[in-house]
PDB file of N, CA and C in Angstrom:
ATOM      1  N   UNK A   1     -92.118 -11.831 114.723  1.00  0.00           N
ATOM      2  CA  UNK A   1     -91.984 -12.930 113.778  1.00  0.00           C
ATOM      3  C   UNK A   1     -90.853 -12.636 112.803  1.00  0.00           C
ATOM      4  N   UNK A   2     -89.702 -13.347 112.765  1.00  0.00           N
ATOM      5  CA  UNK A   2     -88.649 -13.719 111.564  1.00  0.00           C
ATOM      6  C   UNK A   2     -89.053 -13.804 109.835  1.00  0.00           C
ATOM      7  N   UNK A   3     -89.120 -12.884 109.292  1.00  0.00           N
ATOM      8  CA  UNK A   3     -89.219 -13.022 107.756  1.00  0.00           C
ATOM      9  C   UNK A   3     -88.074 -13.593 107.235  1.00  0.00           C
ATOM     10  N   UNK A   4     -88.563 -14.812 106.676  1.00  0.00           N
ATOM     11  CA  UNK A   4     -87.848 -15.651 106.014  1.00  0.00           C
ATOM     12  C   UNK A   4     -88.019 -15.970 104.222  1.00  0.00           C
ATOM     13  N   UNK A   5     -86.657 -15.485 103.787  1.00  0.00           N
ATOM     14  CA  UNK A   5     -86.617 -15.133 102.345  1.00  0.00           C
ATOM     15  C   UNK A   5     -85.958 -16.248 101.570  1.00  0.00           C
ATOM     16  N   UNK A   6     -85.750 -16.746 100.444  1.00  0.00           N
ATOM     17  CA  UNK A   6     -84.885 -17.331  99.681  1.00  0.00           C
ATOM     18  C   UNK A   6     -83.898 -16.844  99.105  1.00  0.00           C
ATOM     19  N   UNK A   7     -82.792 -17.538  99.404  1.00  0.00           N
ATOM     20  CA  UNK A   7     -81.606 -17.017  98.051  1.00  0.00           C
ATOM     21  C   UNK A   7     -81.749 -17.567  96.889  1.00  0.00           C
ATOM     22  N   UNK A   8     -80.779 -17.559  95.987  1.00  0.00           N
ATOM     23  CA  UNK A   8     -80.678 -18.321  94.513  1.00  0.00           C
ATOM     24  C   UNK A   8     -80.844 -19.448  94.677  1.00  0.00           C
ATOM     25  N   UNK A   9     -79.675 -19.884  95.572  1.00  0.00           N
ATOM     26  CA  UNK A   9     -79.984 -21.172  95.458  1.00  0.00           C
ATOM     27  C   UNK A   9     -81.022 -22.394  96.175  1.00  0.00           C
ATOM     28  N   UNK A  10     -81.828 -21.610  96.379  1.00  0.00           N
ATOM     29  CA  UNK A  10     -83.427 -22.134  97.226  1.00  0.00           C
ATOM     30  C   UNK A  10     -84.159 -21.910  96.268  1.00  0.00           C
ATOM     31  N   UNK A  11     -83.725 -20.940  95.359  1.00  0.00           N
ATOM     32  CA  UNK A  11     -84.535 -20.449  94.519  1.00  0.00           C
ATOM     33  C   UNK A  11     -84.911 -21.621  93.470  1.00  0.00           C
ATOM     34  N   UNK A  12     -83.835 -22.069  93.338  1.00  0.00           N
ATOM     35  CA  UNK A  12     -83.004 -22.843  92.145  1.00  0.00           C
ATOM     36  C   UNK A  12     -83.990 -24.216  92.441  1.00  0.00           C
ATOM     37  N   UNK A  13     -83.827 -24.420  93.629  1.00  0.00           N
ATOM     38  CA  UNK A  13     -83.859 -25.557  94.374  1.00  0.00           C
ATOM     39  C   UNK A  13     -85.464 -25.884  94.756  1.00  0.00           C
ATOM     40  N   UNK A  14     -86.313 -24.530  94.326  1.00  0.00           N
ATOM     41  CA  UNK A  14     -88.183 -24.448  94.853  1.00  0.00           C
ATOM     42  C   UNK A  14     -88.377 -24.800  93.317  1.00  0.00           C
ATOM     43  N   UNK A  15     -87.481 -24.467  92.347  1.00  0.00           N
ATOM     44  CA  UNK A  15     -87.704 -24.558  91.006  1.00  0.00           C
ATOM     45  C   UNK A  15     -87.396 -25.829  90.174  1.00  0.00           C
ATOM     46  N   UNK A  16     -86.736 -26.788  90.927  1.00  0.00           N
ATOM     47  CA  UNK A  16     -86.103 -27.604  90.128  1.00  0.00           C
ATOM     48  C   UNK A  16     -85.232 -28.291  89.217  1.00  0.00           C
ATOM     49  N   UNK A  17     -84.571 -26.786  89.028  1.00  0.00           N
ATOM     50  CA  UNK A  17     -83.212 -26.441  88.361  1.00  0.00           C
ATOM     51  C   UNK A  17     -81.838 -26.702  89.136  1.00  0.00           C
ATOM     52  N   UNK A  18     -80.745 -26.096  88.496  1.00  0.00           N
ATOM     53  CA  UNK A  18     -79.889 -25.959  89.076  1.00  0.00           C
ATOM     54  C   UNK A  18     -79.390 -24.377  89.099  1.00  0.00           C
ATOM     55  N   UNK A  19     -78.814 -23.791  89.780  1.00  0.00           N
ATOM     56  CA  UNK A  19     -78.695 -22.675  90.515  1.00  0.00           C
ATOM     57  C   UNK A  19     -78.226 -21.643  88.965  1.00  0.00           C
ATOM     58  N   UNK A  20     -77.259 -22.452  88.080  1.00  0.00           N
ATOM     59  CA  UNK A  20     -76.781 -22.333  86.669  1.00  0.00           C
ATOM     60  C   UNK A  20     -77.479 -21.741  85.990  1.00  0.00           C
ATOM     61  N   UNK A  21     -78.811 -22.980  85.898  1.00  0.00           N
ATOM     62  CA  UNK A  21     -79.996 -22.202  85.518  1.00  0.00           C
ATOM     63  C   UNK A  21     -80.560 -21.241  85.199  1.00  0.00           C
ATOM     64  N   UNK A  22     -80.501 -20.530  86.772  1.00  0.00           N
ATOM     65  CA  UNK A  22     -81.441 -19.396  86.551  1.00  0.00           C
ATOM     66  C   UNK A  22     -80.635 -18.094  85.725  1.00  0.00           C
ATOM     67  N   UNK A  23     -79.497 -18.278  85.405  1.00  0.00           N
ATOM     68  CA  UNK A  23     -78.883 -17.496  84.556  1.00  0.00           C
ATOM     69  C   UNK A  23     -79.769 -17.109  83.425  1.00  0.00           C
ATOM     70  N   UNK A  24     -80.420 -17.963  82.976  1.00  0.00           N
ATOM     71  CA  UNK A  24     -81.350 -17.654  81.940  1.00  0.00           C
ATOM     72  C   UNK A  24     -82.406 -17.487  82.245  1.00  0.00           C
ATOM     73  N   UNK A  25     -82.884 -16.922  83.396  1.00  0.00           N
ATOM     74  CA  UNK A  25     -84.390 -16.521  83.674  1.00  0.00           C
ATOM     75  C   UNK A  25     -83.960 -15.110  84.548  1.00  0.00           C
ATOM     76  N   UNK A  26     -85.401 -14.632  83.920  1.00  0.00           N
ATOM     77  CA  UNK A  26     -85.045 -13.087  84.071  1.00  0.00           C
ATOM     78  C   UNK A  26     -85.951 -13.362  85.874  1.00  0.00           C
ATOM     79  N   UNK A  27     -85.292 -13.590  86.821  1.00  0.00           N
ATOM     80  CA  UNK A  27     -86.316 -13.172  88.165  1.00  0.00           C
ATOM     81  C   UNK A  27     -86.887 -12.145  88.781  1.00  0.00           C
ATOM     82  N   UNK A  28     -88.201 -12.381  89.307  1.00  0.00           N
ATOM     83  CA  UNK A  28     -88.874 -10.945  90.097  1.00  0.00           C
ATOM     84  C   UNK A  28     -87.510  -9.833  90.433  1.00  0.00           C
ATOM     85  N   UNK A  29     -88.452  -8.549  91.132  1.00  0.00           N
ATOM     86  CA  UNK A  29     -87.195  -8.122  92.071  1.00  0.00           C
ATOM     87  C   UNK A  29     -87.053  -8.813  93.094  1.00  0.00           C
ATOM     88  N   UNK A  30     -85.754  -8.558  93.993  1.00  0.00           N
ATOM     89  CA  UNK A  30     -85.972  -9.279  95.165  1.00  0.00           C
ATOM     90  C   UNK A  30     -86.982  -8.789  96.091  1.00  0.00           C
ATOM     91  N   UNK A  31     -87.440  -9.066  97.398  1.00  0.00           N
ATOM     92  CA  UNK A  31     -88.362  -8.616  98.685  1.00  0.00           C
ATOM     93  C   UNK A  31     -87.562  -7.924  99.224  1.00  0.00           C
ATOM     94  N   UNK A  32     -85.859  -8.398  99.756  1.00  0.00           N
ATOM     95  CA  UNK A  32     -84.941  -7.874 100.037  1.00  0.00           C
ATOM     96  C   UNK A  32     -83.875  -7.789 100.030  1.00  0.00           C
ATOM     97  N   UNK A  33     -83.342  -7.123 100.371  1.00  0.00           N
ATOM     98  CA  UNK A  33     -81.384  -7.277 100.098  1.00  0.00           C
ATOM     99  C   UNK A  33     -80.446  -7.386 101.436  1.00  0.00           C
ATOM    100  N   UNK A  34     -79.533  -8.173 101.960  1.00  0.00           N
ATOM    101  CA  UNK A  34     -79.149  -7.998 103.241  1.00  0.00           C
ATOM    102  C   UNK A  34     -77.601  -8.034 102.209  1.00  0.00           C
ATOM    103  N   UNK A  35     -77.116  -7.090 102.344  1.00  0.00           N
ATOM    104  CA  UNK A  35     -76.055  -6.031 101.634  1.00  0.00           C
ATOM    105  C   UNK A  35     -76.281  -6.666 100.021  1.00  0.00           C
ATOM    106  N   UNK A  36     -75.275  -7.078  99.563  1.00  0.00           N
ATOM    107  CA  UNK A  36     -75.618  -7.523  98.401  1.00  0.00           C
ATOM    108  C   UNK A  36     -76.048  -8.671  97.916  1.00  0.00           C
ATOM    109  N   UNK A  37     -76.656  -9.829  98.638  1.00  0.00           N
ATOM    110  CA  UNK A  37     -77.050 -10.724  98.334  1.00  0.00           C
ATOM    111  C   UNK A  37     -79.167 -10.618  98.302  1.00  0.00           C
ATOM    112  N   UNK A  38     -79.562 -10.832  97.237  1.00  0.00           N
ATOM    113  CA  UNK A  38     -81.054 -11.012  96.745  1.00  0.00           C
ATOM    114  C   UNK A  38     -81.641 -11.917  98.067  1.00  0.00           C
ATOM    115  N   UNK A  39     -83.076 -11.679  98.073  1.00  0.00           N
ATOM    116  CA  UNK A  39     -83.737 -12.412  98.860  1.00  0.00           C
ATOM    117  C   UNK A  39     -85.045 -12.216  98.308  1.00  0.00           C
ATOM    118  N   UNK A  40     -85.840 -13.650  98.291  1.00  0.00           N
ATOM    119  CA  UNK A  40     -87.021 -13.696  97.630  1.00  0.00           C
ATOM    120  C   UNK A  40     -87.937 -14.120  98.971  1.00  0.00           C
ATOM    121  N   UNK A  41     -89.947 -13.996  98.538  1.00  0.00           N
ATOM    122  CA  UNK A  41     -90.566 -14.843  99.626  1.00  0.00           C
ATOM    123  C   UNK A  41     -91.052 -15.712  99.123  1.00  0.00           C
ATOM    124  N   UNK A  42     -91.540 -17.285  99.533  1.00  0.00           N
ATOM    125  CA  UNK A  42     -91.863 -18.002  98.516  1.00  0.00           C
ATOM    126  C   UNK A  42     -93.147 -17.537  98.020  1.00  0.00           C
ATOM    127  N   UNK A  43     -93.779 -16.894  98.339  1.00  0.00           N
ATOM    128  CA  UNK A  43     -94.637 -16.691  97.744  1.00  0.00           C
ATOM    129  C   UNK A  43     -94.384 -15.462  96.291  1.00  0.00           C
ATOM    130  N   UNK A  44     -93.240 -14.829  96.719  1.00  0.00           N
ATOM    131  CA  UNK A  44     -93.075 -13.952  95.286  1.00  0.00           C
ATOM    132  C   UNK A  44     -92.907 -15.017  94.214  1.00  0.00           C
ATOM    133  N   UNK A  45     -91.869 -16.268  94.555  1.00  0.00           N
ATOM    134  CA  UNK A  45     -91.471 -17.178  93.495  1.00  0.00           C
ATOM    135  C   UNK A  45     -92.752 -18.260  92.857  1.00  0.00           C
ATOM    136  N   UNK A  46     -93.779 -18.550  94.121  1.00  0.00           N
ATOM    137  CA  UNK A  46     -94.286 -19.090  93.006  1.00  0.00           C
ATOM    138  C   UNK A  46     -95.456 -18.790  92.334  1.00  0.00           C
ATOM    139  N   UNK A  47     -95.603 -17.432  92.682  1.00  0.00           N
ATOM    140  CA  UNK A  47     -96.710 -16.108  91.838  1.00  0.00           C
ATOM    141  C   UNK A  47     -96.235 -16.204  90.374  1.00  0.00           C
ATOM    142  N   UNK A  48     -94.615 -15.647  91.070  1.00  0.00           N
ATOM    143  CA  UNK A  48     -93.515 -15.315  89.407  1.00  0.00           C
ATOM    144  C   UNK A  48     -93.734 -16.855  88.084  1.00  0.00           C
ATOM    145  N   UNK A  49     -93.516 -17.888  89.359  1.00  0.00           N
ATOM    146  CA  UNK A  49     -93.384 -19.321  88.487  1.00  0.00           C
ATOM    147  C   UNK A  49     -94.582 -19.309  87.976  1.00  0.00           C
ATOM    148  N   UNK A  50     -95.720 -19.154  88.603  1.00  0.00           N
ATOM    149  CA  UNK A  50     -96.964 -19.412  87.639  1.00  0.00           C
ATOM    150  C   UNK A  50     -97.444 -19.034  86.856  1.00  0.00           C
ATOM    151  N   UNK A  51     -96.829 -17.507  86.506  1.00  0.00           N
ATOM    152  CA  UNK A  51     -97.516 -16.592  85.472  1.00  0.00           C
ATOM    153  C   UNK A  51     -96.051 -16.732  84.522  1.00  0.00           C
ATOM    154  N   UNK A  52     -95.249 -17.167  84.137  1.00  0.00           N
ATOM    155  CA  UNK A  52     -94.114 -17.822  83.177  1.00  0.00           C
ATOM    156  C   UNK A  52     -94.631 -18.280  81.971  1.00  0.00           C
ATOM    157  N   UNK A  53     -94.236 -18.127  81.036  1.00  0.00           N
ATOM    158  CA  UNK A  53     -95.403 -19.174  79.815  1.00  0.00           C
ATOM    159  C   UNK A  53     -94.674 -20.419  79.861  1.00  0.00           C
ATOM    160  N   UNK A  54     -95.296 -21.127  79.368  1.00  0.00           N
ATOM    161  CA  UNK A  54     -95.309 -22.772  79.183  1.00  0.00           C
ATOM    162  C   UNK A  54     -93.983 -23.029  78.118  1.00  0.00           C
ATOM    163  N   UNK A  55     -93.214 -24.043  78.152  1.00  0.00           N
ATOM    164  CA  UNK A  55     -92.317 -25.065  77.620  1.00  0.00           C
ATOM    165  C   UNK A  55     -92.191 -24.246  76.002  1.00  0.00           C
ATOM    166  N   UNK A  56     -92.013 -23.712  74.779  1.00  0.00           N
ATOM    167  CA  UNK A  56     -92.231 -23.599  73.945  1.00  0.00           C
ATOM    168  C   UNK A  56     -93.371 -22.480  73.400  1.00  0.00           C
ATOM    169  N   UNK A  57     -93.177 -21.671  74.346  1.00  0.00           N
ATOM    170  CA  UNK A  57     -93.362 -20.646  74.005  1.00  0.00           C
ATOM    171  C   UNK A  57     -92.826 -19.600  73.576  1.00  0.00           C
ATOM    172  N   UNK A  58     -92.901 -18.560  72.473  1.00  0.00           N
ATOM    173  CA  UNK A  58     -92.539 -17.787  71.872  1.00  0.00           C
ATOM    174  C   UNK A  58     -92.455 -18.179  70.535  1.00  0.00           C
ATOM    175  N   UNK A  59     -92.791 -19.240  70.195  1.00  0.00           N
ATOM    176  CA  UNK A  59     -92.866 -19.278  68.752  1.00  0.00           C
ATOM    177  C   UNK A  59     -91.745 -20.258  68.191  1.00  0.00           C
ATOM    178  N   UNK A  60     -90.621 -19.816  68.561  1.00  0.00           N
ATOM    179  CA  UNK A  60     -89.252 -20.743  67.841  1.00  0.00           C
ATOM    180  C   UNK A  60     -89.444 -20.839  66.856  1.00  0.00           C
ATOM    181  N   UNK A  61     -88.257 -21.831  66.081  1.00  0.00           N
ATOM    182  CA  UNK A  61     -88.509 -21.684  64.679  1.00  0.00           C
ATOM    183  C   UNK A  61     -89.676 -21.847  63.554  1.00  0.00           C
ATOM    184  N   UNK A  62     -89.680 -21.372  62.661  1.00  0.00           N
ATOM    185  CA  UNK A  62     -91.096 -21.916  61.919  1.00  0.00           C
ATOM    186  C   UNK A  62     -91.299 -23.332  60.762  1.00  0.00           C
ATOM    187  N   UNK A  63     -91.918 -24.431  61.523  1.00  0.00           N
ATOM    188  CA  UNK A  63     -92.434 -25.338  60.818  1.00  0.00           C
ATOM    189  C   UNK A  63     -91.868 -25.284  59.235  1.00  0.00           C
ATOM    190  N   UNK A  64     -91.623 -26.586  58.732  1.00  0.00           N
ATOM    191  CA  UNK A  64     -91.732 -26.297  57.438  1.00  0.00           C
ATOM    192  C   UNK A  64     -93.124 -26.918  56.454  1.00  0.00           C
ATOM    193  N   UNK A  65     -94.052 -26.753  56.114  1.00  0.00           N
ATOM    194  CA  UNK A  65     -94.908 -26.826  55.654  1.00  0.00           C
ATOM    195  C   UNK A  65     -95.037 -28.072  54.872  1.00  0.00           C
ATOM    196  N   UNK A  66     -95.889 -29.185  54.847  1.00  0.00           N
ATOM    197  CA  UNK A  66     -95.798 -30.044  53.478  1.00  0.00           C
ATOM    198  C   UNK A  66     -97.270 -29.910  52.950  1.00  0.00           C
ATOM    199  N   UNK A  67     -96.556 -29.405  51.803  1.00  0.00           N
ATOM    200  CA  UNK A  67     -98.287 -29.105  50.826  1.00  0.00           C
ATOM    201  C   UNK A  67     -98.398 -30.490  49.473  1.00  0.00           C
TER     202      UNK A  67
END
């Protein structure tokens, strides 16, 4: 049986983004490497995608209060 991996831009593309994107997301390791190009399985990506926190997370700036 053929193990079949994702590149970036499948990656990009299981995610909804654009490939640009993922510049700002830190991704799993890869599964494998066929010389220097990353390879994911979908199942690493959407383990990784689901355990991600939600939209607005980390706090961002702080509210300003009306008392």
């Amino acid at each position: 049986m053929v193990e079949r991996y994702l590149g970036v831009k499948q990656v990009a593309e299981r995610l909804g983004i654009t490939a640009g994107g993922l510049l700002n997301l830190k991704l799993p390791d890869p599964d494998a490497y066929i010389g220097r190009t990353r390879g994911w399985k979908e199942e690493t990506i959407d383990a990784w995608n689901a355990a991600r926190p939600g939209r607005g997370a980390g706090g961002g700036r702080p509210r300003k209060h009306s008392d």
